[in-house]
C-alpha atoms as a PDB file:
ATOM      1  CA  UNK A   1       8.427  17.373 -14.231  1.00  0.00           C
ATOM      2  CA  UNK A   2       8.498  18.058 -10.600  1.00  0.00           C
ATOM      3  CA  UNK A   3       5.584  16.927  -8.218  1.00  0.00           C
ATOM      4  CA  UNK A   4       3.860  18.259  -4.850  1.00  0.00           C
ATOM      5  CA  UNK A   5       6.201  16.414  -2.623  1.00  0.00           C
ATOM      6  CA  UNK A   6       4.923  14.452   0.801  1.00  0.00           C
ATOM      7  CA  UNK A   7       1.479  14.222  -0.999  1.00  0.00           C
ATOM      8  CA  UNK A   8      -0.656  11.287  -2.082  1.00  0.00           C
ATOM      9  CA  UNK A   9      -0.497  11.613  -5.841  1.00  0.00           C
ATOM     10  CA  UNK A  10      -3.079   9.481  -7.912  1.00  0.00           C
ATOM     11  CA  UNK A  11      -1.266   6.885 -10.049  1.00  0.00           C
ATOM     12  CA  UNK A  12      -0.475   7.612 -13.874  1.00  0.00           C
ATOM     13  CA  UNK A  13       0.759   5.026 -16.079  1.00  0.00           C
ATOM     14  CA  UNK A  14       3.781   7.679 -16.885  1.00  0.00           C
ATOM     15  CA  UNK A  15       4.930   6.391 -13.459  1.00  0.00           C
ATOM     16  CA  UNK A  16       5.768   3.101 -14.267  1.00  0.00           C
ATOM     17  CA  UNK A  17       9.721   3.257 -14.819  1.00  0.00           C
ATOM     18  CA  UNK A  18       9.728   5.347 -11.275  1.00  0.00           C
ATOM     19  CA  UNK A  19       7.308   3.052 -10.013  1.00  0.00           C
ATOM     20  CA  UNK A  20       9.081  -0.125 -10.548  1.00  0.00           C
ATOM     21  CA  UNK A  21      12.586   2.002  -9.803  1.00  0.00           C
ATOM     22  CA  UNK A  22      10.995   2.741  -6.371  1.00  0.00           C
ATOM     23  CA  UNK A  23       9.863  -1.003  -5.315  1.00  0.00           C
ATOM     24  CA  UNK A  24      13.605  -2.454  -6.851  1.00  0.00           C
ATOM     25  CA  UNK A  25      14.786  -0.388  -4.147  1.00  0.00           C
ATOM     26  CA  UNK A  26      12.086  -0.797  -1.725  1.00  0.00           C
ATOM     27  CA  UNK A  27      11.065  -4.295  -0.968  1.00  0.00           C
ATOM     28  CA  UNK A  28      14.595  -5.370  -0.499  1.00  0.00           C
ATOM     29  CA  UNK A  29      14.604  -3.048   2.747  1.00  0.00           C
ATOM     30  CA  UNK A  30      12.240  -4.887   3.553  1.00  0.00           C
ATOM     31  CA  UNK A  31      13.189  -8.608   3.282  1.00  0.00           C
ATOM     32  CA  UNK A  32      11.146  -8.858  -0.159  1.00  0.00           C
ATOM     33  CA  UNK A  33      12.704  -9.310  -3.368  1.00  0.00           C
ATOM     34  CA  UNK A  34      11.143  -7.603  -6.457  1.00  0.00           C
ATOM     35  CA  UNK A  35       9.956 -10.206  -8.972  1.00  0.00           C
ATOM     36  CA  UNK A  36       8.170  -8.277 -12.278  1.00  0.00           C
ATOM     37  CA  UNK A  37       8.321 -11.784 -14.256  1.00  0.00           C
ATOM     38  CA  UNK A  38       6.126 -13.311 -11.420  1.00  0.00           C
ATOM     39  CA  UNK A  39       4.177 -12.300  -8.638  1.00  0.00           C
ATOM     40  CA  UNK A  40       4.663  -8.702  -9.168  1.00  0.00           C
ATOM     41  CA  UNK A  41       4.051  -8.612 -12.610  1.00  0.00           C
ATOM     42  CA  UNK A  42       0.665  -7.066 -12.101  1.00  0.00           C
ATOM     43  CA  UNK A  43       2.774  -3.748 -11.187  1.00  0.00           C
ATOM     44  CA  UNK A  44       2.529  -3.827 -15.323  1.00  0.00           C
ATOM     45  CA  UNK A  45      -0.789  -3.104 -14.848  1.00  0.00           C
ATOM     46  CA  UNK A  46      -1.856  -1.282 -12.055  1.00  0.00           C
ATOM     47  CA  UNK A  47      -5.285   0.419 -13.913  1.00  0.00           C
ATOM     48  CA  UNK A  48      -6.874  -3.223 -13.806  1.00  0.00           C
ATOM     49  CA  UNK A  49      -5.045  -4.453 -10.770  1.00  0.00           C
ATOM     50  CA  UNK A  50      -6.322  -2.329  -7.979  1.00  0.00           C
ATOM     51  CA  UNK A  51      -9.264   0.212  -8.072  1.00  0.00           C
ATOM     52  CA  UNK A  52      -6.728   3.232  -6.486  1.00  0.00           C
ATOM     53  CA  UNK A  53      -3.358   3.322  -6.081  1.00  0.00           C
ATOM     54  CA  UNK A  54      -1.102   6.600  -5.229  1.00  0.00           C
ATOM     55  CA  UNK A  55       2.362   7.456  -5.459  1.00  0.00           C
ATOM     56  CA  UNK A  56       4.306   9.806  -2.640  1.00  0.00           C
ATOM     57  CA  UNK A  57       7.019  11.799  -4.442  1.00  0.00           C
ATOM     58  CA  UNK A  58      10.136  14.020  -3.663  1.00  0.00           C
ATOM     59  CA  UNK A  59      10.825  15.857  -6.371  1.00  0.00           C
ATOM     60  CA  UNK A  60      10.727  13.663  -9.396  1.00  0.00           C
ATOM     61  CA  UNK A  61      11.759  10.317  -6.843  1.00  0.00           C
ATOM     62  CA  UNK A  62       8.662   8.305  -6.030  1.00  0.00           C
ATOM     63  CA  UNK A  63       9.218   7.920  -2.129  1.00  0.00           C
ATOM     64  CA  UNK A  64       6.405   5.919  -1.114  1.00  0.00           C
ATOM     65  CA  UNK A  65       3.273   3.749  -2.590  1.00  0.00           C
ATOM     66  CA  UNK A  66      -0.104   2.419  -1.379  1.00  0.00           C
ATOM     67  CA  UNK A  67      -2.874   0.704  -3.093  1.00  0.00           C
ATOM     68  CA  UNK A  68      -6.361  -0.746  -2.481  1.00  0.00           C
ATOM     69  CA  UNK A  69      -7.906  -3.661  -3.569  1.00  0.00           C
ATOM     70  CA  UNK A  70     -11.601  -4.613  -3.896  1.00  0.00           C
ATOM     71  CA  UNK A  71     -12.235  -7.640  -2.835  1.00  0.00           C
ATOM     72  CA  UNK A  72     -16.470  -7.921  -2.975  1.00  0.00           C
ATOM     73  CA  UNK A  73     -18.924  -5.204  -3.053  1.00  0.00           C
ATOM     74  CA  UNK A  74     -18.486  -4.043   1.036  1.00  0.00           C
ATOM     75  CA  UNK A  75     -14.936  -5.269   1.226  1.00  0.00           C
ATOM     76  CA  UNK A  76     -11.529  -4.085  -0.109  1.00  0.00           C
ATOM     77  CA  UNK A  77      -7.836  -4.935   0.825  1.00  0.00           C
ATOM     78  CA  UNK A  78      -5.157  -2.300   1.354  1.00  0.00           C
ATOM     79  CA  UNK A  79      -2.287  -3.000  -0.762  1.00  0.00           C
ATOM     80  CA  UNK A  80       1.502  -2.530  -1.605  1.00  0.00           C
ATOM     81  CA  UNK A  81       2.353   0.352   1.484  1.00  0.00           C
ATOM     82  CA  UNK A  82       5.771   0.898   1.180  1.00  0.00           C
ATOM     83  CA  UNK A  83       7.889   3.808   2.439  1.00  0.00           C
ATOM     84  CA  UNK A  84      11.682   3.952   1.593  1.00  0.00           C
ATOM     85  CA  UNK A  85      13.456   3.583   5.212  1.00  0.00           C
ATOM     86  CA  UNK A  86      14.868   6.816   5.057  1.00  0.00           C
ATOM     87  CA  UNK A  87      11.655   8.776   5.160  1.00  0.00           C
ATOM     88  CA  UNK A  88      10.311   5.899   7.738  1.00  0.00           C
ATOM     89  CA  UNK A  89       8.803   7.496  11.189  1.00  0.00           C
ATOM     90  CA  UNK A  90       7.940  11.700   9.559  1.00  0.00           C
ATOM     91  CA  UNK A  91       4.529  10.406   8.696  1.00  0.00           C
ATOM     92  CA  UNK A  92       4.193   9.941   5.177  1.00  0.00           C
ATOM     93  CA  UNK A  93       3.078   6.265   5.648  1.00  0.00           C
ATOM     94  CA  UNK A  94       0.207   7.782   7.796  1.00  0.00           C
ATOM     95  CA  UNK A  95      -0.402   9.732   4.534  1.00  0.00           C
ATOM     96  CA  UNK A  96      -0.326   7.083   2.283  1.00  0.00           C
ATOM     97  CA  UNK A  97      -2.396   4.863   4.652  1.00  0.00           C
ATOM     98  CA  UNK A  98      -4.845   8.032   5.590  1.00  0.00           C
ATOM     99  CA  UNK A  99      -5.034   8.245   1.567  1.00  0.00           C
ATOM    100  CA  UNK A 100      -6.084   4.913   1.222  1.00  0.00           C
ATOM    101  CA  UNK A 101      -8.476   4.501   4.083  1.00  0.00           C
ATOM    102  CA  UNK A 102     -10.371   7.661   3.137  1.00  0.00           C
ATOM    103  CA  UNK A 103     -10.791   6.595  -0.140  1.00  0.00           C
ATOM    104  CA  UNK A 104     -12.195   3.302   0.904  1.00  0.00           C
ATOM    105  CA  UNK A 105     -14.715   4.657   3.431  1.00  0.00           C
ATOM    106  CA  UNK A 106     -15.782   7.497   0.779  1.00  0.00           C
ATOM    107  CA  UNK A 107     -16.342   4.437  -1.963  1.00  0.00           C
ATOM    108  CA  UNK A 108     -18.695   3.041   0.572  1.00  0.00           C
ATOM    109  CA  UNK A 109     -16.691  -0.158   1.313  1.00  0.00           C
ATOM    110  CA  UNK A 110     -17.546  -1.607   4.963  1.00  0.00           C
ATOM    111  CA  UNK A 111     -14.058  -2.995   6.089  1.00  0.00           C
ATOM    112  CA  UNK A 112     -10.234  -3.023   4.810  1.00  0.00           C
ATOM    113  CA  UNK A 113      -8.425  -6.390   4.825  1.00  0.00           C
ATOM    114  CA  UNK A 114      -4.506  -6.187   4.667  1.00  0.00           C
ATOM    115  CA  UNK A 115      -2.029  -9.026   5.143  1.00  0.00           C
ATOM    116  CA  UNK A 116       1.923  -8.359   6.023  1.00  0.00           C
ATOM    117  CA  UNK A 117       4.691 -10.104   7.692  1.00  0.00           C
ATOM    118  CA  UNK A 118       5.202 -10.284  11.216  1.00  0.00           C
ATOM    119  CA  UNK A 119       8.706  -8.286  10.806  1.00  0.00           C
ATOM    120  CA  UNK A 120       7.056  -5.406   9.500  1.00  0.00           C
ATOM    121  CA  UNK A 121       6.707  -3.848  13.006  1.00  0.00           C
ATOM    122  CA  UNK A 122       6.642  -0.252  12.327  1.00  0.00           C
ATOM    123  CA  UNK A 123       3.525  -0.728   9.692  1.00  0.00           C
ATOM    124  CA  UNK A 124       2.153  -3.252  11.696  1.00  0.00           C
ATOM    125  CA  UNK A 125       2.142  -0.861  14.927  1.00  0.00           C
ATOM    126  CA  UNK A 126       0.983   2.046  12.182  1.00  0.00           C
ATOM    127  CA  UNK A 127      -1.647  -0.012  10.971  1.00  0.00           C
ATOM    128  CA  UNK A 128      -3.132  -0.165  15.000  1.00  0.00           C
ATOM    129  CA  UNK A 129      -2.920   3.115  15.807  1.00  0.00           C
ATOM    130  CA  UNK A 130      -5.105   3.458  12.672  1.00  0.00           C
ATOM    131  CA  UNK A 131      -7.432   1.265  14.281  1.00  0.00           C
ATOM    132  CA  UNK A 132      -6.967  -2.421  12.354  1.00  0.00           C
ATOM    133  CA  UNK A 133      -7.712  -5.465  14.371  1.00  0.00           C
ATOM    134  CA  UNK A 134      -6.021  -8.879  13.954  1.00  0.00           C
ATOM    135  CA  UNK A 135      -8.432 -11.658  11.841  1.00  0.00           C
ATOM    136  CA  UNK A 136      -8.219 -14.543  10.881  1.00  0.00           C
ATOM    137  CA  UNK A 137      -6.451 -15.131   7.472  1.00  0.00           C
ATOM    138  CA  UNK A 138      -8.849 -14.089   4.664  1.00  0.00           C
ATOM    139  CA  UNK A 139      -6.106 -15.468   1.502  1.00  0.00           C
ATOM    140  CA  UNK A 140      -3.917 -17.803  -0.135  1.00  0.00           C
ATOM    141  CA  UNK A 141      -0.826 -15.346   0.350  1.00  0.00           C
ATOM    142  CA  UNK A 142       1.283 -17.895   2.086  1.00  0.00           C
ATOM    143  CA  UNK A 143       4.301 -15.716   2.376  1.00  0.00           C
ATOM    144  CA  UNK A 144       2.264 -13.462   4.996  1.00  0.00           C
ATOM    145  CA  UNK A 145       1.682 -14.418   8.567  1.00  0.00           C
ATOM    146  CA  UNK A 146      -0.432 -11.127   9.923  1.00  0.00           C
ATOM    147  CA  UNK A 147      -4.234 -10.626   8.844  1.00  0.00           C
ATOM    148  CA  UNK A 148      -6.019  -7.633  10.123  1.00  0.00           C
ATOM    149  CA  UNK A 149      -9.341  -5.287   9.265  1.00  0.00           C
ATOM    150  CA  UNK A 150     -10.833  -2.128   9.962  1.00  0.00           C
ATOM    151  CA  UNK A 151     -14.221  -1.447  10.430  1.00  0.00           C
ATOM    152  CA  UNK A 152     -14.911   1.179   7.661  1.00  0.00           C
ATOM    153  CA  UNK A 153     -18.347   2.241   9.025  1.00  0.00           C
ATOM    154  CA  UNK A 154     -16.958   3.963  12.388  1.00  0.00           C
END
């Protein structure tokens, strides 16, 4: 079945097998290493791990991902953004991100919390333009070394 490509597309458990297909190929562009037995087994179960998540497709290929989070009743966290690196810098992250951030403010959530890696320079940089601000670190995540918000209500 083909899907609107470039587009935000909710989440649909029929993903899955693209879904973990795309992040086997994904995080290790990245530095990360896919591990579904551990601490990315809750990709299993994305309807009770994240209140939204969307999928960016080409064709029938899932090219892109981005989730969110809640984290209290005025906070969430944007989650999992990834791009592959060949569709890096024709704004589809700013899709994903724009997906994610509208969502947020339109659920009446007050401020988005993300955490990354400093080598992630490109979302990092994406994640300014978009307005985040560095904070102080808000988790236990100790493989991430960058903590930023955005002020939802703006």
């Amino acid at each position: 079945m083909t899907r609107e490509s470039f587009a935000p597309i909710k989440y649909r458990k029929e993903y899955e097998p693209e879904l973990i297909d795309f992040l086997a190929q994904c995080l290790p562009q990245s530095g990360r290493a896919l591990d579904m037995d551990g601490r990315h087994s809750f990709y299993r179960d994305i309807e009770n791990s994240f209140i939204a998540f969307w999928c960016m497709f080409d064709g029938d290929k899932i090219i892109g991902a981005v989730a969110v989070k809640e984290l209290s009743d005025t906070d969430c966290e944007l989650k999992s953004l990834y791009l592959l690196e060949q569709y890096h810098g024709m704004g589809y992250g700013r899709a994903l991100l724009e997906a994610a951030v509208s969502f947020a403010k339109e659920s009446g959530y007050e401020n988005m919390y993300l955490d990354s890696l400093s080598t992630s320079k490109r979302a990092i940089a994406l994640y300014r333009k978009t307005g985040f601000i560095d904070t102080e670190r808000y988790n236990e995540n100790e493989r991430s070394d960058v903590f930023m918000v955005l002020d939802l209500k703006k």
